[in-house]
C-alpha atoms as a PDB file:
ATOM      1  CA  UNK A   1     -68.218-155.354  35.613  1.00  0.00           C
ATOM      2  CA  UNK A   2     -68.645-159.007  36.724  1.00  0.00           C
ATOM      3  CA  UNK A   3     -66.289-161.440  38.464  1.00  0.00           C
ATOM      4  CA  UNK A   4     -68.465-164.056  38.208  1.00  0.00           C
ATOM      5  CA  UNK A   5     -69.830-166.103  35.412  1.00  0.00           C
ATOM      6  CA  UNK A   6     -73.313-165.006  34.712  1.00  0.00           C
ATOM      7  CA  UNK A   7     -76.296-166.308  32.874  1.00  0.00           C
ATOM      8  CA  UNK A   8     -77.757-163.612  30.077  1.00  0.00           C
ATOM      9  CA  UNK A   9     -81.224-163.543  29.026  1.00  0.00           C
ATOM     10  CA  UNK A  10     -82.941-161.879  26.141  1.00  0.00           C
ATOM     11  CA  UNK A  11     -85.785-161.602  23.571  1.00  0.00           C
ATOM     12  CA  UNK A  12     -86.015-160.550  20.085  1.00  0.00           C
ATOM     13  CA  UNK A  13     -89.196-162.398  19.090  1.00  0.00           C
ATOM     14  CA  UNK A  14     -91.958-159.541  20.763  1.00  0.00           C
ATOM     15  CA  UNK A  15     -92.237-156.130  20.275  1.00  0.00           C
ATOM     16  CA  UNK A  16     -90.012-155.150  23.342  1.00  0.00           C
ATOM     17  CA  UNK A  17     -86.994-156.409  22.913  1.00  0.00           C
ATOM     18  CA  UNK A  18     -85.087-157.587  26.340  1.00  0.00           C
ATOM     19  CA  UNK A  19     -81.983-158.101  27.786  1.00  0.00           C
ATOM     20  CA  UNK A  20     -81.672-159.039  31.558  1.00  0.00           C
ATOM     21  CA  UNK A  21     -79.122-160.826  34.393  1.00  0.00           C
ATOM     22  CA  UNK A  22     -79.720-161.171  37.789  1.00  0.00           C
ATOM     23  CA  UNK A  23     -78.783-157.411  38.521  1.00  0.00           C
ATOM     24  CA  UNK A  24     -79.590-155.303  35.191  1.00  0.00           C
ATOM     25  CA  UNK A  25     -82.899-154.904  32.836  1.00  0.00           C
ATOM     26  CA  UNK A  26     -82.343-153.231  29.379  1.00  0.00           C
ATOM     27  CA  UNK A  27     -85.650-152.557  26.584  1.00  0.00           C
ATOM     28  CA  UNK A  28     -86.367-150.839  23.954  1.00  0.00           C
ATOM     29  CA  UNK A  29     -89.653-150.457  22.204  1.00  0.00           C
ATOM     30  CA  UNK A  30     -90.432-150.789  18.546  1.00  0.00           C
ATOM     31  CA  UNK A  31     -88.972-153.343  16.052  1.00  0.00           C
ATOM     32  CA  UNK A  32     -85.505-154.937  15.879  1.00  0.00           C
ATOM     33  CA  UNK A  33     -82.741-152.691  13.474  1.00  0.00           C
ATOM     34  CA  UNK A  34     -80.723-155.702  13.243  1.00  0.00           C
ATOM     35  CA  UNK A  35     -78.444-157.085  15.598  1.00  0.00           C
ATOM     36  CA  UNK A  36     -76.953-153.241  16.871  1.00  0.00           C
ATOM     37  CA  UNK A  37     -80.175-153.389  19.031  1.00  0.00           C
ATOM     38  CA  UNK A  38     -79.246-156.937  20.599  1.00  0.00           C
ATOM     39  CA  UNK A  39     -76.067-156.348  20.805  1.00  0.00           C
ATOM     40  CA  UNK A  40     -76.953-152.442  22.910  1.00  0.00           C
ATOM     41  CA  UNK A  41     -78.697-154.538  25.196  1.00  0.00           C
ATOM     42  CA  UNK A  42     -75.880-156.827  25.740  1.00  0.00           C
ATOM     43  CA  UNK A  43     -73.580-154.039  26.094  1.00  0.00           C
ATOM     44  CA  UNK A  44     -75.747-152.323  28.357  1.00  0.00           C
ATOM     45  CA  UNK A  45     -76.548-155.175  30.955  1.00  0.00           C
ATOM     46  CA  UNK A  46     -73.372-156.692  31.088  1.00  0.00           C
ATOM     47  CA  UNK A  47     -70.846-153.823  29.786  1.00  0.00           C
ATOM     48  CA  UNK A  48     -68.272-154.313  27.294  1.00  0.00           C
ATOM     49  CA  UNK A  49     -65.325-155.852  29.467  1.00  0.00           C
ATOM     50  CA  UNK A  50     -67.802-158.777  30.622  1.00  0.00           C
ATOM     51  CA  UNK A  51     -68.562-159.674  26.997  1.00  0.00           C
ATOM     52  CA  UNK A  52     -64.484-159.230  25.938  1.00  0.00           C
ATOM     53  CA  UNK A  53     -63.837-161.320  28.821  1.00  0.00           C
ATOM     54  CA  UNK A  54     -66.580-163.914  28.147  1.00  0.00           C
ATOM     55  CA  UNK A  55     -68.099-163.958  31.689  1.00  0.00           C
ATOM     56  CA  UNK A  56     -71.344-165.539  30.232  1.00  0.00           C
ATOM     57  CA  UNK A  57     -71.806-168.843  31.560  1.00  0.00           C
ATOM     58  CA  UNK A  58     -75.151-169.620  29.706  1.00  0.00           C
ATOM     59  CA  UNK A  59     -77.709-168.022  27.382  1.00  0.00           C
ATOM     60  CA  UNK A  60     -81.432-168.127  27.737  1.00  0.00           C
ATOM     61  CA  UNK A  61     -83.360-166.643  24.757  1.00  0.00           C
ATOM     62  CA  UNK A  62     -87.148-167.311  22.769  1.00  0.00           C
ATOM     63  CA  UNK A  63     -87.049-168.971  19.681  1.00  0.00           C
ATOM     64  CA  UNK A  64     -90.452-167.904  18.580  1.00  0.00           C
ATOM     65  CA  UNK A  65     -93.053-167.598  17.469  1.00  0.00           C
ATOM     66  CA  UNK A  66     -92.065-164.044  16.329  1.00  0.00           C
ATOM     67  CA  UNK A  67     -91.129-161.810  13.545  1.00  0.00           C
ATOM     68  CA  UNK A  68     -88.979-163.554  10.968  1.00  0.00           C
ATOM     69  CA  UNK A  69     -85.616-161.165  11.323  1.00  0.00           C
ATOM     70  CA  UNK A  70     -86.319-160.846  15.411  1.00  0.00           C
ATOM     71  CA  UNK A  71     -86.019-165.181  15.498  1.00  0.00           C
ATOM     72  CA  UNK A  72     -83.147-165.528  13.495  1.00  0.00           C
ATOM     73  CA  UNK A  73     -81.327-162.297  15.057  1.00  0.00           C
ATOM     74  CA  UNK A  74     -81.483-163.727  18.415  1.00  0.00           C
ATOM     75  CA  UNK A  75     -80.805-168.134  17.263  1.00  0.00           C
ATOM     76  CA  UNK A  76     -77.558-165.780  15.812  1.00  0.00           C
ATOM     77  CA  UNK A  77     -76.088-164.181  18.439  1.00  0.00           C
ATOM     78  CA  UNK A  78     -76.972-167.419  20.705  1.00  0.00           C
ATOM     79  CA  UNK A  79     -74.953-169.574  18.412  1.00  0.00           C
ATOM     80  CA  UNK A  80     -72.140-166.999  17.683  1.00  0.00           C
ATOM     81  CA  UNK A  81     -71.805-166.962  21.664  1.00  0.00           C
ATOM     82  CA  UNK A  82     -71.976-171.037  21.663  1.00  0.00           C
ATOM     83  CA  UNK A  83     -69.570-171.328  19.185  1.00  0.00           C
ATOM     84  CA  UNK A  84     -66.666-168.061  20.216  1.00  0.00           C
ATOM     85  CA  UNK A  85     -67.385-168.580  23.845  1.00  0.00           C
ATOM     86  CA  UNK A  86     -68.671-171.810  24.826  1.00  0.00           C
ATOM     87  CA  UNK A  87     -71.670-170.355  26.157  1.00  0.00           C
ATOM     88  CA  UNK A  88     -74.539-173.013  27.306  1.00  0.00           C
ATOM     89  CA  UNK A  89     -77.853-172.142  25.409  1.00  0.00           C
ATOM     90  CA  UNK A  90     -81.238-172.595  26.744  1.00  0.00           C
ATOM     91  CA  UNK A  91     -84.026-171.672  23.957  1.00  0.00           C
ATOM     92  CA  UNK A  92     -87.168-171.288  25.384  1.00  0.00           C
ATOM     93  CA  UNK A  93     -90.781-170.866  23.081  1.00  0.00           C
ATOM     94  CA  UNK A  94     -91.796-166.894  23.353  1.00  0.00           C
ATOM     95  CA  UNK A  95     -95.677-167.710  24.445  1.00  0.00           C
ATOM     96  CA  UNK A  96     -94.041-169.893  27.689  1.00  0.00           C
ATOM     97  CA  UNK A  97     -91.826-166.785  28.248  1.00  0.00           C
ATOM     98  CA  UNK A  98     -94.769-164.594  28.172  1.00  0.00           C
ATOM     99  CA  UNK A  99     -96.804-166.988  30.616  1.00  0.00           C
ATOM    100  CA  UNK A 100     -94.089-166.650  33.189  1.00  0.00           C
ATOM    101  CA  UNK A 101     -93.744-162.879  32.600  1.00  0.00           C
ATOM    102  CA  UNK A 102     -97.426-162.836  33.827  1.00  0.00           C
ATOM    103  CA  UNK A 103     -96.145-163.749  37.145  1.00  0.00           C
ATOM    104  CA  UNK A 104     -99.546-165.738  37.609  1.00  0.00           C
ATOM    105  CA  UNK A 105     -99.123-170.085  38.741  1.00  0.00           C
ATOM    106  CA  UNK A 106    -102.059-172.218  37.777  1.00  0.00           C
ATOM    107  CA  UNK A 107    -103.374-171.860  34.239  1.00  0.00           C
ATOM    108  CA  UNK A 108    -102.045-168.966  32.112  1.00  0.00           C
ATOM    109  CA  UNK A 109    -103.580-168.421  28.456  1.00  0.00           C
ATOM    110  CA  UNK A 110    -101.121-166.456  26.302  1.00  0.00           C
ATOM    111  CA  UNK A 111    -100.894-165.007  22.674  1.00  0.00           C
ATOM    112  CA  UNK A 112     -99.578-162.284  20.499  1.00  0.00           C
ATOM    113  CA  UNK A 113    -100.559-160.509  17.152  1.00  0.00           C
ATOM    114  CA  UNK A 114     -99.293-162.896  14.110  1.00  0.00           C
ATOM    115  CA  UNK A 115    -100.086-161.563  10.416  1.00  0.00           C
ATOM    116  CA  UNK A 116    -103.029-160.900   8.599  1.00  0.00           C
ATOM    117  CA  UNK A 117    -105.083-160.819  11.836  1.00  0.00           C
ATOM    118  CA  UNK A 118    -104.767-164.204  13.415  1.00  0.00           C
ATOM    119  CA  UNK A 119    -102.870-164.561  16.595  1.00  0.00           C
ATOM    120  CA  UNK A 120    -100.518-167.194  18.077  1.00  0.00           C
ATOM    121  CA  UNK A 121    -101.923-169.175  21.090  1.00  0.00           C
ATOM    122  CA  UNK A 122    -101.057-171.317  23.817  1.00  0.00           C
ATOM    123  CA  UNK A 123    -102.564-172.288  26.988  1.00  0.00           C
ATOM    124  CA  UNK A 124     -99.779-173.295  30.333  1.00  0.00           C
ATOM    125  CA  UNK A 125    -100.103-174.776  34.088  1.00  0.00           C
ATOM    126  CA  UNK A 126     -97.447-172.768  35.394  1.00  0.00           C
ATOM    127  CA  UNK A 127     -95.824-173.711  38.848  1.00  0.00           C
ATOM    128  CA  UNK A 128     -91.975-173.068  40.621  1.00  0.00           C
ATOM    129  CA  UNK A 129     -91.664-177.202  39.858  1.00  0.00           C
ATOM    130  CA  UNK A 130     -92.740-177.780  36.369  1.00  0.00           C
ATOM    131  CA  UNK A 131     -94.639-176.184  33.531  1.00  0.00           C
ATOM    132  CA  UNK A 132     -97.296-178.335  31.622  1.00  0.00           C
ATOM    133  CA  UNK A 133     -98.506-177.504  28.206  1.00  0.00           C
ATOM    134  CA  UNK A 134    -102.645-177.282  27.942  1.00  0.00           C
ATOM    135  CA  UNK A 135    -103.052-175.842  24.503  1.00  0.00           C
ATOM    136  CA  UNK A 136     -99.632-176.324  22.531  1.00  0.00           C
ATOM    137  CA  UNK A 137     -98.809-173.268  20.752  1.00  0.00           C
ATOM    138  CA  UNK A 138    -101.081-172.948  17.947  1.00  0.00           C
ATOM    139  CA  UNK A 139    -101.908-170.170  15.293  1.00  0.00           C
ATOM    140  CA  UNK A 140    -105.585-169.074  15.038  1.00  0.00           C
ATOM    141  CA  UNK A 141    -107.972-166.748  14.036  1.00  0.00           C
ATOM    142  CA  UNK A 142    -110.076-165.587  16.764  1.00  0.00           C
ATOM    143  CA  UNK A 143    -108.746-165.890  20.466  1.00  0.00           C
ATOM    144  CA  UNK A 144    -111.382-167.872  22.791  1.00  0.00           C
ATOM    145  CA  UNK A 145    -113.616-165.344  24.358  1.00  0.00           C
ATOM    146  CA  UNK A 146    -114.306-167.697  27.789  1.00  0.00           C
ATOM    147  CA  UNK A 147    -110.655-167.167  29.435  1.00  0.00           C
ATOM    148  CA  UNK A 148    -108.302-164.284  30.708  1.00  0.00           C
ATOM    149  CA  UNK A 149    -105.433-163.205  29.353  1.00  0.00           C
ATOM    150  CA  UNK A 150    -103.209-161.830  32.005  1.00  0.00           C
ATOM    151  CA  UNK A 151    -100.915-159.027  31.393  1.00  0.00           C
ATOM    152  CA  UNK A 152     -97.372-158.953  31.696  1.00  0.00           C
ATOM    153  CA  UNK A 153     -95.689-157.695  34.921  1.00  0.00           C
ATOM    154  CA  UNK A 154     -92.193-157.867  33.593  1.00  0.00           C
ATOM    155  CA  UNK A 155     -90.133-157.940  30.735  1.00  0.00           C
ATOM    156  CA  UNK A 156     -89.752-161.456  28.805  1.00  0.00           C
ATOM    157  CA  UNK A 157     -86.307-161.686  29.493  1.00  0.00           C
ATOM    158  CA  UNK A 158     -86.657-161.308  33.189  1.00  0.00           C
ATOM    159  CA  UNK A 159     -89.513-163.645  33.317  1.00  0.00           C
ATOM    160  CA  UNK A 160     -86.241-165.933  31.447  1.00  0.00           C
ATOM    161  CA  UNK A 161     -83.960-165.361  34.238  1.00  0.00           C
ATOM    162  CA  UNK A 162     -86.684-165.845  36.673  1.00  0.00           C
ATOM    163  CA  UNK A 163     -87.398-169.381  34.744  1.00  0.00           C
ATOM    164  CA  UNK A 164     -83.690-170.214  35.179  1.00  0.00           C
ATOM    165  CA  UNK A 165     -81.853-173.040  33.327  1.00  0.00           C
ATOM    166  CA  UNK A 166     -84.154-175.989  32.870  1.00  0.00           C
ATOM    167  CA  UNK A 167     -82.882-179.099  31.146  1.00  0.00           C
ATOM    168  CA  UNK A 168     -79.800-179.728  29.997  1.00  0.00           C
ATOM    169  CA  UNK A 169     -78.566-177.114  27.551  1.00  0.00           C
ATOM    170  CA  UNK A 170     -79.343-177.609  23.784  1.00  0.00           C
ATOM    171  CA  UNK A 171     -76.784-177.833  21.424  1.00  0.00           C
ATOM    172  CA  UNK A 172     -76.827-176.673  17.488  1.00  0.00           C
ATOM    173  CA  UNK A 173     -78.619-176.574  15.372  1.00  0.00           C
ATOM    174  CA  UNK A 174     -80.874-174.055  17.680  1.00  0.00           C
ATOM    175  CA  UNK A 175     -84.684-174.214  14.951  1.00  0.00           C
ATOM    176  CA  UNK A 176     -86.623-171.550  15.106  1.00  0.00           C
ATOM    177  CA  UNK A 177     -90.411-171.782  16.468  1.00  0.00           C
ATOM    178  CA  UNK A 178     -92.681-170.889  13.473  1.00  0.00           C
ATOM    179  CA  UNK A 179     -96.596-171.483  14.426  1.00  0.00           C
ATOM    180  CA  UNK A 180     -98.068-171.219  10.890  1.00  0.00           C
ATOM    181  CA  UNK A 181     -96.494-171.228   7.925  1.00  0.00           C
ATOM    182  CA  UNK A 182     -94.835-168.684   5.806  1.00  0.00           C
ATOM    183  CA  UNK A 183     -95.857-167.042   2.397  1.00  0.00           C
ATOM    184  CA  UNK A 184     -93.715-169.052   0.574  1.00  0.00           C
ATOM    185  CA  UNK A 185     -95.140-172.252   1.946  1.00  0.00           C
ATOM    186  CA  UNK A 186     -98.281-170.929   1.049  1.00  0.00           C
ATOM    187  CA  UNK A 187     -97.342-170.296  -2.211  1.00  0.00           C
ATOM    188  CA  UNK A 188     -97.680-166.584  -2.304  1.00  0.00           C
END
Protein backbone atom coordinates (compact mmCIF):
# COMPACT_ATOMS: atom_id res chain seq x y z
CA UNK A 1 0.00 0.00 0.00
CA UNK A 2 2.91 2.39 0.76
CA UNK A 3 6.33 2.85 -0.84
CA UNK A 4 7.34 5.15 1.47
CA UNK A 5 8.15 5.07 5.10
CA UNK A 6 5.31 6.54 7.00
CA UNK A 7 4.68 7.87 10.43
CA UNK A 8 1.46 6.04 12.30
CA UNK A 9 -0.53 7.67 14.85
CA UNK A 10 -3.03 6.35 17.31
CA UNK A 11 -4.96 6.52 20.63
CA UNK A 12 -6.18 4.06 23.03
CA UNK A 13 -6.40 6.27 26.12
CA UNK A 14 -10.19 8.09 25.15
CA UNK A 15 -13.23 6.66 24.36
CA UNK A 16 -12.67 6.74 20.49
CA UNK A 17 -10.01 4.92 19.76
CA UNK A 18 -7.78 6.27 16.60
CA UNK A 19 -5.59 5.31 14.10
CA UNK A 20 -4.40 7.86 11.40
CA UNK A 21 -1.35 8.63 8.60
CA UNK A 22 -1.17 11.32 6.43
CA UNK A 23 -3.78 9.72 3.94
CA UNK A 24 -6.19 7.34 6.11
CA UNK A 25 -8.46 7.91 9.46
CA UNK A 26 -9.78 4.70 11.19
CA UNK A 27 -12.30 4.88 14.77
CA UNK A 28 -14.29 3.03 16.50
CA UNK A 29 -16.49 3.98 19.38
CA UNK A 30 -16.85 2.30 22.72
CA UNK A 31 -14.08 0.72 24.88
CA UNK A 32 -10.88 -1.11 23.85
CA UNK A 33 -11.43 -5.35 23.43
CA UNK A 34 -7.82 -5.69 23.73
CA UNK A 35 -5.29 -5.20 21.29
CA UNK A 36 -7.64 -6.86 18.07
CA UNK A 37 -9.12 -3.27 18.11
CA UNK A 38 -5.54 -1.54 17.79
CA UNK A 39 -4.31 -3.77 15.78
CA UNK A 40 -7.94 -3.33 13.12
CA UNK A 41 -6.97 0.10 13.05
CA UNK A 42 -3.50 -0.57 12.07
CA UNK A 43 -4.58 -2.96 9.56
CA UNK A 44 -7.05 -0.72 8.26
CA UNK A 45 -4.92 2.56 7.77
CA UNK A 46 -1.93 1.09 6.63
CA UNK A 47 -3.06 -2.53 5.24
CA UNK A 48 -1.42 -5.65 6.03
CA UNK A 49 1.60 -5.65 3.45
CA UNK A 50 2.79 -2.14 4.94
CA UNK A 51 2.91 -3.59 8.47
CA UNK A 52 4.67 -7.17 7.03
CA UNK A 53 6.95 -4.97 5.28
CA UNK A 54 7.61 -2.56 8.20
CA UNK A 55 7.05 0.72 6.26
CA UNK A 56 6.54 2.58 9.64
CA UNK A 57 9.15 5.00 10.13
CA UNK A 58 7.89 6.36 13.56
CA UNK A 59 5.03 5.99 16.04
CA UNK A 60 3.13 8.75 17.71
CA UNK A 61 0.66 7.58 20.41
CA UNK A 62 -0.94 9.11 24.13
CA UNK A 63 0.32 7.72 27.10
CA UNK A 64 -2.48 8.89 29.27
CA UNK A 65 -4.21 9.82 31.34
CA UNK A 66 -6.73 7.07 30.34
CA UNK A 67 -8.28 3.81 31.15
CA UNK A 68 -5.81 1.40 32.71
CA UNK A 69 -5.99 -1.54 29.80
CA UNK A 70 -6.38 1.41 26.89
CA UNK A 71 -2.57 2.92 28.34
CA UNK A 72 -0.86 -0.15 28.55
CA UNK A 73 -2.50 -1.61 25.18
CA UNK A 74 -1.17 1.18 23.22
CA UNK A 75 2.83 1.68 25.45
CA UNK A 76 2.51 -2.32 24.01
CA UNK A 77 2.12 -2.25 20.62
CA UNK A 78 4.50 1.02 20.57
CA UNK A 79 7.26 -0.96 22.13
CA UNK A 80 6.57 -4.30 20.27
CA UNK A 81 6.96 -2.01 17.02
CA UNK A 82 10.29 -0.34 18.67
CA UNK A 83 11.68 -3.41 19.46
CA UNK A 84 10.56 -5.95 15.93
CA UNK A 85 10.84 -2.97 13.71
CA UNK A 86 12.92 -0.24 14.85
CA UNK A 87 10.16 2.05 14.79
CA UNK A 88 10.92 5.73 16.39
CA UNK A 89 8.29 6.41 19.21
CA UNK A 90 6.93 9.70 20.08
CA UNK A 91 4.48 9.45 23.30
CA UNK A 92 2.55 12.31 23.65
CA UNK A 93 0.11 13.11 27.11
CA UNK A 94 -3.76 12.44 25.89
CA UNK A 95 -5.10 16.05 27.35
CA UNK A 96 -2.18 17.85 24.85
CA UNK A 97 -3.57 15.53 22.10
CA UNK A 98 -7.00 16.62 22.82
CA UNK A 99 -5.93 20.45 22.90
CA UNK A 100 -4.59 20.13 19.40
CA UNK A 101 -7.61 18.08 18.23
CA UNK A 102 -9.56 21.32 19.15
CA UNK A 103 -7.89 22.91 16.29
CA UNK A 104 -8.03 26.25 18.43
CA UNK A 105 -4.07 28.35 19.01
CA UNK A 106 -3.92 30.53 22.07
CA UNK A 107 -5.15 29.02 25.33
CA UNK A 108 -7.00 25.67 25.18
CA UNK A 109 -8.51 24.17 28.56
CA UNK A 110 -8.97 20.40 28.21
CA UNK A 111 -10.29 17.39 30.34
CA UNK A 112 -12.00 14.08 30.29
CA UNK A 113 -14.23 11.93 32.69
CA UNK A 114 -11.73 10.06 35.30
CA UNK A 115 -13.50 7.74 38.04
CA UNK A 116 -15.76 8.30 40.68
CA UNK A 117 -16.73 11.70 39.21
CA UNK A 118 -13.62 13.79 39.13
CA UNK A 119 -12.10 14.68 35.85
CA UNK A 120 -8.53 15.05 34.52
CA UNK A 121 -7.44 18.67 33.68
CA UNK A 122 -5.00 20.64 31.96
CA UNK A 123 -4.80 24.04 30.66
CA UNK A 124 -2.25 24.68 27.05
CA UNK A 125 -0.95 27.85 24.89
CA UNK A 126 -1.12 26.13 21.76
CA UNK A 127 0.76 27.60 18.64
CA UNK A 128 2.40 25.90 15.06
CA UNK A 129 5.99 26.79 17.08
CA UNK A 130 5.68 25.51 20.53
CA UNK A 131 3.14 24.37 23.07
CA UNK A 132 3.40 25.77 26.72
CA UNK A 133 1.84 24.09 29.65
CA UNK A 134 -0.59 26.61 31.88
CA UNK A 135 -2.23 24.15 34.18
CA UNK A 136 -0.11 20.79 34.14
CA UNK A 137 -2.34 17.93 33.92
CA UNK A 138 -4.01 17.55 37.12
CA UNK A 139 -6.95 15.36 38.51
CA UNK A 140 -9.87 17.24 40.17
CA UNK A 141 -13.17 17.31 41.26
CA UNK A 142 -15.11 20.01 39.79
CA UNK A 143 -13.91 21.59 36.38
CA UNK A 144 -13.52 25.59 36.70
CA UNK A 145 -16.75 27.12 35.66
CA UNK A 146 -14.94 30.66 34.27
CA UNK A 147 -13.31 29.05 30.94
CA UNK A 148 -14.39 27.18 27.65
CA UNK A 149 -13.83 23.98 26.82
CA UNK A 150 -13.63 23.65 23.11
CA UNK A 151 -14.79 20.65 21.34
CA UNK A 152 -12.92 18.44 19.27
CA UNK A 153 -12.87 18.88 15.45
CA UNK A 154 -10.93 15.75 14.75
CA UNK A 155 -9.93 12.59 15.93
CA UNK A 156 -6.89 12.45 18.57
CA UNK A 157 -4.80 10.67 16.37
CA UNK A 158 -5.08 13.10 13.56
CA UNK A 159 -4.65 16.00 15.81
CA UNK A 160 -1.08 13.49 16.46
CA UNK A 161 -0.16 13.52 12.93
CA UNK A 162 -1.06 17.07 12.63
CA UNK A 163 1.40 17.68 15.84
CA UNK A 164 4.13 15.79 13.93
CA UNK A 165 7.38 14.47 15.50
CA UNK A 166 8.59 16.85 18.16
CA UNK A 167 11.78 16.09 20.03
CA UNK A 168 13.90 13.54 19.58
CA UNK A 169 12.21 10.15 19.83
CA UNK A 170 11.98 8.47 23.32
CA UNK A 171 13.40 5.34 23.92
CA UNK A 172 12.16 2.42 26.52
CA UNK A 173 10.98 2.24 29.03
CA UNK A 174 7.79 4.26 27.44
CA UNK A 175 5.70 5.14 31.54
CA UNK A 176 2.43 5.52 31.39
CA UNK A 177 0.67 9.01 32.36
CA UNK A 178 -1.49 8.29 35.48
CA UNK A 179 -3.04 11.75 36.97
CA UNK A 180 -4.27 10.38 40.35
CA UNK A 181 -3.60 7.45 41.83
CA UNK A 182 -4.98 4.02 41.64
CA UNK A 183 -7.12 1.91 44.15
CA UNK A 184 -4.39 0.08 45.24
CA UNK A 185 -2.38 3.13 46.13
CA UNK A 186 -5.24 4.16 47.92
CA UNK A 187 -5.47 1.22 49.71
CA UNK A 188 -8.77 -0.03 48.53
Amino acid sequence: MYNRPVIVAFDTCTKTISVSSADRVWTREGPLKGNRSLYEGLLDVLGQESIKEKAIRAMIFTVGPGSFTGVRIGIATALGFYYTAGVSLYPVHTLLALAHAAQVEGDVHVSMPAYGGEYYYAAYQISHEKDHVITPPCLVKELPGSVTFPSPVMTVAEALIRMGLRGNPSLPPIQPVYVGVSDAERGR
